[in-house]
N, C-alpha and C. Protein backbone atom coordinates (compact mmCIF):
# COMPACT_ATOMS: atom_id res chain seq x y z
N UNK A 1 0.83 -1.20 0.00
CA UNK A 1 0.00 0.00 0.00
C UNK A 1 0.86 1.25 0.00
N UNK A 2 1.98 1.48 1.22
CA UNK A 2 2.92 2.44 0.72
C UNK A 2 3.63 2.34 -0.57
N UNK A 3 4.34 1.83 -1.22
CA UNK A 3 4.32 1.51 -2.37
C UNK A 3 3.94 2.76 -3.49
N UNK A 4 2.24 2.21 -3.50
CA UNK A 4 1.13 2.52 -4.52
C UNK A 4 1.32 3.77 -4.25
N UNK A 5 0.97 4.58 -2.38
CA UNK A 5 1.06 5.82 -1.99
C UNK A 5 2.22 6.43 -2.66
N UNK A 6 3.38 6.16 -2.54
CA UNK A 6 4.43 6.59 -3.39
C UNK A 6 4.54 6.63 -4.53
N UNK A 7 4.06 5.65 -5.41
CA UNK A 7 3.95 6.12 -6.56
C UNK A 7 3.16 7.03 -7.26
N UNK A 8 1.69 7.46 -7.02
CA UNK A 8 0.78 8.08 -6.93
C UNK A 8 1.27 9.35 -6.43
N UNK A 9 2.18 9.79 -5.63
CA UNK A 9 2.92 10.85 -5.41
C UNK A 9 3.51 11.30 -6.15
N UNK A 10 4.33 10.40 -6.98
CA UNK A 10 5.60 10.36 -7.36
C UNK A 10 5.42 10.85 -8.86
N UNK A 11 4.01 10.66 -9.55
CA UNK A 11 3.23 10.55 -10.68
C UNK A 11 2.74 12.08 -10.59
N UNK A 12 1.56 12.33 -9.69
CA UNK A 12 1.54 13.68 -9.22
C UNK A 12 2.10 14.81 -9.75
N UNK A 13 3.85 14.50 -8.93
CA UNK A 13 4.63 15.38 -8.90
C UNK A 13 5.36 15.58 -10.18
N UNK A 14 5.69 14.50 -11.15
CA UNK A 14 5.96 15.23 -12.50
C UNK A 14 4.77 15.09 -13.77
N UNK A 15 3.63 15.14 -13.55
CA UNK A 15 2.72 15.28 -14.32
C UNK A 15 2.59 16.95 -14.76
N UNK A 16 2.55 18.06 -13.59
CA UNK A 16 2.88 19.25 -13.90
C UNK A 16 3.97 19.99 -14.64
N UNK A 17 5.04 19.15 -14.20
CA UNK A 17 6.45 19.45 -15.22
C UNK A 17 5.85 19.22 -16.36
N UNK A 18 5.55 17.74 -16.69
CA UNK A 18 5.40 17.67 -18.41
C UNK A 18 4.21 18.38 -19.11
N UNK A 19 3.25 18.58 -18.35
CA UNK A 19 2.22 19.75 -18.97
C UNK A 19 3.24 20.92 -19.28
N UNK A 20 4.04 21.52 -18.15
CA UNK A 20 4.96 22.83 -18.12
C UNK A 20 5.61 22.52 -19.71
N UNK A 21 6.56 21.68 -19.74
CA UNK A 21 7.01 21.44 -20.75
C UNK A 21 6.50 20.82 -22.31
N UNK A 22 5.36 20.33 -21.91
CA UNK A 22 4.48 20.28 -23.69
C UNK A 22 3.69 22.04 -24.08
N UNK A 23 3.28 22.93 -22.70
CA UNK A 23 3.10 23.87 -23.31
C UNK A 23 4.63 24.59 -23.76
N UNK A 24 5.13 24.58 -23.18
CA UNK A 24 6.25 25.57 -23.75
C UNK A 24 7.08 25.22 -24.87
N UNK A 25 6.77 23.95 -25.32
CA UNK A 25 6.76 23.39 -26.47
C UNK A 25 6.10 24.46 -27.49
N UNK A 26 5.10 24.23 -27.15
CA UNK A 26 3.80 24.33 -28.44
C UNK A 26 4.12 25.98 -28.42
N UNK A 27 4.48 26.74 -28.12
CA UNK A 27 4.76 28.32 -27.97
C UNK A 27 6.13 28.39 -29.05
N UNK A 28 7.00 27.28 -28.42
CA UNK A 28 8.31 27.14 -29.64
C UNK A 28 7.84 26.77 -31.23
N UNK A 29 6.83 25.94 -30.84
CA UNK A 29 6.44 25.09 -31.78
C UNK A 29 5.89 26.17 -32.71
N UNK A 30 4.77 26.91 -32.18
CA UNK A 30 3.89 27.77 -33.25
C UNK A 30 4.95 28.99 -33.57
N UNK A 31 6.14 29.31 -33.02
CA UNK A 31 6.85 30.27 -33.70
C UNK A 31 7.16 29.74 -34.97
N UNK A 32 7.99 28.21 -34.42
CA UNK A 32 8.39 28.08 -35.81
C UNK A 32 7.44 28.31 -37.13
N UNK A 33 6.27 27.30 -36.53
CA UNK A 33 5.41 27.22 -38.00
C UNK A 33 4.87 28.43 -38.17
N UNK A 34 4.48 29.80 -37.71
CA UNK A 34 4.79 30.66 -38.40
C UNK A 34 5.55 31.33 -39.18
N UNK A 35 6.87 31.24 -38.39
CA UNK A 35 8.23 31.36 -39.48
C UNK A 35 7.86 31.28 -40.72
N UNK A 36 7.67 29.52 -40.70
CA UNK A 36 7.29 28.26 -41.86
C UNK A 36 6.46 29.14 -42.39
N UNK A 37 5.45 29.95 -42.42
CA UNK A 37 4.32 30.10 -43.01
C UNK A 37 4.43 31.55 -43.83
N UNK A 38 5.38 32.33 -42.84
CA UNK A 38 5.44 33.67 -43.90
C UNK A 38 6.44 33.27 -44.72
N UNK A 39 7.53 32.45 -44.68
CA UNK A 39 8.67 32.27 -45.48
C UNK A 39 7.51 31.63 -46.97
N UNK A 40 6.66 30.44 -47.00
CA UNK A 40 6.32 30.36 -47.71
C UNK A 40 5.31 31.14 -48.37
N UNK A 41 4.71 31.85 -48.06
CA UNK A 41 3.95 33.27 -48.51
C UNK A 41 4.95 33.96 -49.64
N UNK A 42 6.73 33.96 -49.08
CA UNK A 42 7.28 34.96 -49.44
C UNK A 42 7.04 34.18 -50.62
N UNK A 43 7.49 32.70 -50.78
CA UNK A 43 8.62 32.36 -51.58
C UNK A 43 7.51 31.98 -52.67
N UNK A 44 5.93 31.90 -52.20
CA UNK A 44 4.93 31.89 -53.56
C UNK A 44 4.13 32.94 -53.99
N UNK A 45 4.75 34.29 -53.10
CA UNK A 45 4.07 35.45 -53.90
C UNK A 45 3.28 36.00 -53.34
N UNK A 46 2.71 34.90 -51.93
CA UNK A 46 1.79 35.33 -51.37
C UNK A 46 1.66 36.99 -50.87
N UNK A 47 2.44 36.96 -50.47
CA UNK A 47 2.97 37.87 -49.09
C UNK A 47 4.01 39.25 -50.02
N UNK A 48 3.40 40.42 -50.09
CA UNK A 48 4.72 41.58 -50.97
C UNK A 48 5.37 41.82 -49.76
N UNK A 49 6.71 42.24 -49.64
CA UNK A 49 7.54 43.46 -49.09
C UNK A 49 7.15 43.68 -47.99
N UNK A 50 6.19 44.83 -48.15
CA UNK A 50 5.74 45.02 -47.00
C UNK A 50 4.80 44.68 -45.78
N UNK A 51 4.02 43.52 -46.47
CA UNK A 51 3.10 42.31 -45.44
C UNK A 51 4.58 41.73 -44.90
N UNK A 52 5.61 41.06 -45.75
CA UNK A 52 6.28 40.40 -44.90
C UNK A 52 7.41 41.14 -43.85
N UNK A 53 7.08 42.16 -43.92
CA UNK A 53 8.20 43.40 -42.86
C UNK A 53 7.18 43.45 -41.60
N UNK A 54 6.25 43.77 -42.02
CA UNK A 54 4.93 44.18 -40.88
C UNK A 54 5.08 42.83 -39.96
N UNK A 55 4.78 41.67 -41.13
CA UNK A 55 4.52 39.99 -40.01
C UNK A 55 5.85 39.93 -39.36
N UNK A 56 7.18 40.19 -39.92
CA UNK A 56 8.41 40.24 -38.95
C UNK A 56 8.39 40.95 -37.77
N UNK A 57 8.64 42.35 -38.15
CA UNK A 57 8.74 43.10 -36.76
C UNK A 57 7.16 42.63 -36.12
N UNK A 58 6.15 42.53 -36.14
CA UNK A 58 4.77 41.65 -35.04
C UNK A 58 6.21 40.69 -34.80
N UNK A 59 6.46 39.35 -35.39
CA UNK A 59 7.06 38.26 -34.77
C UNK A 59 8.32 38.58 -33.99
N UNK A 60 8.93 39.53 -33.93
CA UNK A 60 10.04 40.03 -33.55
C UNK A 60 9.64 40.62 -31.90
N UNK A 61 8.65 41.50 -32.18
CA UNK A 61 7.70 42.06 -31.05
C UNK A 61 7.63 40.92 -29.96
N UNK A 62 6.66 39.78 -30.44
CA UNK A 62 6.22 38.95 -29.50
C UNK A 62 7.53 37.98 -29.10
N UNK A 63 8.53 37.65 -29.67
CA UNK A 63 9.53 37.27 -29.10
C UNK A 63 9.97 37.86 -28.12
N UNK A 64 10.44 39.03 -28.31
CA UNK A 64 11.07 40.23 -27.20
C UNK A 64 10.28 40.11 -26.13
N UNK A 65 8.54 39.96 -26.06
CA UNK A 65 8.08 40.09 -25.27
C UNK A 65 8.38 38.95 -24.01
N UNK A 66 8.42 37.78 -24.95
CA UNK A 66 8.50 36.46 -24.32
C UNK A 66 9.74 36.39 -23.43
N UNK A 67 11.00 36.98 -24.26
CA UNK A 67 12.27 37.35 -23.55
C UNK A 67 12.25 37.98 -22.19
N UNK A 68 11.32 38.90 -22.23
CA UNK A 68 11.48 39.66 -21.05
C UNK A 68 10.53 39.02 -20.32
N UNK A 69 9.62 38.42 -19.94
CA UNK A 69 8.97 37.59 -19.45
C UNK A 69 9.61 36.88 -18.79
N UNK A 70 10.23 35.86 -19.75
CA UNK A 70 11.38 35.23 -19.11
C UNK A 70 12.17 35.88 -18.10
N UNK A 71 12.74 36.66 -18.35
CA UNK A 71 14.23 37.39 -17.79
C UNK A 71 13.17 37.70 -16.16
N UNK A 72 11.86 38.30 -16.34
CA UNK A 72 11.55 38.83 -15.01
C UNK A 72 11.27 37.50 -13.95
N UNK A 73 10.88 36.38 -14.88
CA UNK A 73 10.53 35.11 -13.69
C UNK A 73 11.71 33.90 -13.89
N UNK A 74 12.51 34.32 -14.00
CA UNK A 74 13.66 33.61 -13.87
C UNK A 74 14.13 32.42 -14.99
N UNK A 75 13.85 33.03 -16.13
CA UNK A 75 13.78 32.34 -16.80
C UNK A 75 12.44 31.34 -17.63
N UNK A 76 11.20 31.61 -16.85
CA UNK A 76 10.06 30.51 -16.62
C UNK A 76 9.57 31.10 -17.65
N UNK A 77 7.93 30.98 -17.78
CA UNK A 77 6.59 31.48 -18.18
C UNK A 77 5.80 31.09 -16.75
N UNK A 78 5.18 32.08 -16.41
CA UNK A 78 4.01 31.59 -15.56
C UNK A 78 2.56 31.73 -15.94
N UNK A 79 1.67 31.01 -15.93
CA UNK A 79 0.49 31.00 -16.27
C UNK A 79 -0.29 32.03 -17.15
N UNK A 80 0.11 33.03 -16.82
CA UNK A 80 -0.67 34.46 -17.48
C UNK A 80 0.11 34.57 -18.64
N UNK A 81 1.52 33.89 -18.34
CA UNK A 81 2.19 34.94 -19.48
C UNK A 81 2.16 34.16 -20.53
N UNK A 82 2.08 32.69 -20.21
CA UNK A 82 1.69 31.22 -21.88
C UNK A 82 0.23 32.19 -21.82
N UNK A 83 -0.44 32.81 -21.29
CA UNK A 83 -1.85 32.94 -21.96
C UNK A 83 -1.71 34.12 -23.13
N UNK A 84 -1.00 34.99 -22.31
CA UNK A 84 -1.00 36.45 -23.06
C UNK A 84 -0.13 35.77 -24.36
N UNK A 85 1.13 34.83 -24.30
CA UNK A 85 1.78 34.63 -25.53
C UNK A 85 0.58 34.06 -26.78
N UNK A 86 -0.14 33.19 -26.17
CA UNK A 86 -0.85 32.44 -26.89
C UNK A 86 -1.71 33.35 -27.97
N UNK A 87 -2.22 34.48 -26.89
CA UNK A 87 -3.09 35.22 -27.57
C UNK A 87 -2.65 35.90 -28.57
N UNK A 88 -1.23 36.34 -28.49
CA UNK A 88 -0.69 37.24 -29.19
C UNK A 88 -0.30 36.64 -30.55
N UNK A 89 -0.11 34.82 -30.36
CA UNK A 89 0.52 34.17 -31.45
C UNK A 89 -0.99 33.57 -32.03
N UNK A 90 -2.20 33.59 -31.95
CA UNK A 90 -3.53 33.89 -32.07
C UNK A 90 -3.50 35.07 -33.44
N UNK A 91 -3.55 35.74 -32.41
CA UNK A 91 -3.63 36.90 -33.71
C UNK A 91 -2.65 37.04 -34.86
N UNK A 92 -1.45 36.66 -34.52
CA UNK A 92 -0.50 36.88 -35.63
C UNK A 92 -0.85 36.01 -36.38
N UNK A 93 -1.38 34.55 -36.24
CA UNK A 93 -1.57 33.86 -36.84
C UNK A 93 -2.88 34.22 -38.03
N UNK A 94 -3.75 35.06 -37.76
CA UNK A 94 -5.17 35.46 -38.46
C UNK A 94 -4.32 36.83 -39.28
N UNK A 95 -3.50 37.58 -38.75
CA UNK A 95 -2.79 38.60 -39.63
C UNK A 95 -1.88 37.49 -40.73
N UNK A 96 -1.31 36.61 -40.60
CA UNK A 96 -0.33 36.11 -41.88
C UNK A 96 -1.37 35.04 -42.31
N UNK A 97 -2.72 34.91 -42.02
CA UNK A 97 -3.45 34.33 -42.62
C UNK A 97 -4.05 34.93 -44.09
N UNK A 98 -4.83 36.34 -43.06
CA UNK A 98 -5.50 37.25 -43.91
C UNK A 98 -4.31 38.28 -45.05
N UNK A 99 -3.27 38.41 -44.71
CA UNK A 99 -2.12 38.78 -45.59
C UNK A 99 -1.94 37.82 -46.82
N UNK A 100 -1.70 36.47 -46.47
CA UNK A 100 -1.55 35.62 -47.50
C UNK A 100 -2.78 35.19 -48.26
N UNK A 101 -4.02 35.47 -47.96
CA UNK A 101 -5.36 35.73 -48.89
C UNK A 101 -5.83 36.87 -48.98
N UNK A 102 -5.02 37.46 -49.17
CA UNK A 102 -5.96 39.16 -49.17
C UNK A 102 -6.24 39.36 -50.97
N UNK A 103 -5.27 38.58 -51.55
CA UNK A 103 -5.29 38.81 -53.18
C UNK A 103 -4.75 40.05 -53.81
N UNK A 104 -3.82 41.15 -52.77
CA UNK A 104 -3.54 42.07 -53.09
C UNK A 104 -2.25 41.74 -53.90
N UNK A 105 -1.42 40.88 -54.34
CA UNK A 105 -1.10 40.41 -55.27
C UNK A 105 -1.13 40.01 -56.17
N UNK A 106 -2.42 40.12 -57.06
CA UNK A 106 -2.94 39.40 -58.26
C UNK A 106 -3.47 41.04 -58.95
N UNK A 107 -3.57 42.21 -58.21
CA UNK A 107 -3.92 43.34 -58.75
C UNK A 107 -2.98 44.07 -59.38
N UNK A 108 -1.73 44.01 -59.02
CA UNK A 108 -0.82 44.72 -59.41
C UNK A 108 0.08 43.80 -60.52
């Protein structure tokens, strides 16, 4: 029975780490595939000049932000701040959406 008690503890206690660490994954994760997503915009036309300057400095923005985030909690994310990132990589995601269908490339 102690045993079981211990393990059930033991389970507990890094079940939160690996949540910690699959979100902070998925924050790395969706930078990249944005990356992924304006690079290919560039490289089929989607995206002119200046959509892909605008989606940089936004992606540049929300990095910095994340940086300093970091730097104030020691390196971490704490709860609010995976939310606020999320949101922010939310929206960027609907801006290099609506950039890469806007069709303002087929007019000129």
């Amino acid at each position: 029975m102690k045993l079981a008690s211990l393990a059930l503890t033991a389970a507990l206690l890094v079940a939160p780490a690996a949540a910690f660490a699959q979100s902070g994954a998925t924050i790395y994760q969706r930078k990249d595939n944005q990356q992924d997503r304006i690079v290919q915009g560039v490289r089929s036309g989607q995206l002119t000049p200046r959509e892909t300057s605008r989606l940089e400095r936004q992606e540049e923005k929300i990095n910095r932000e994340e940086r300093n985030m970091r730097a104030h909690d020691d390196g971490h994310l704490t709860r609010q701040d995976r939310h606020i990132l999320t949101h922010q990589q939310n929206r960027e995601s609907h801006r290099i959406y609506r950039d890469k269908h806007n069709s303002f490339h087929s007019r000129y």
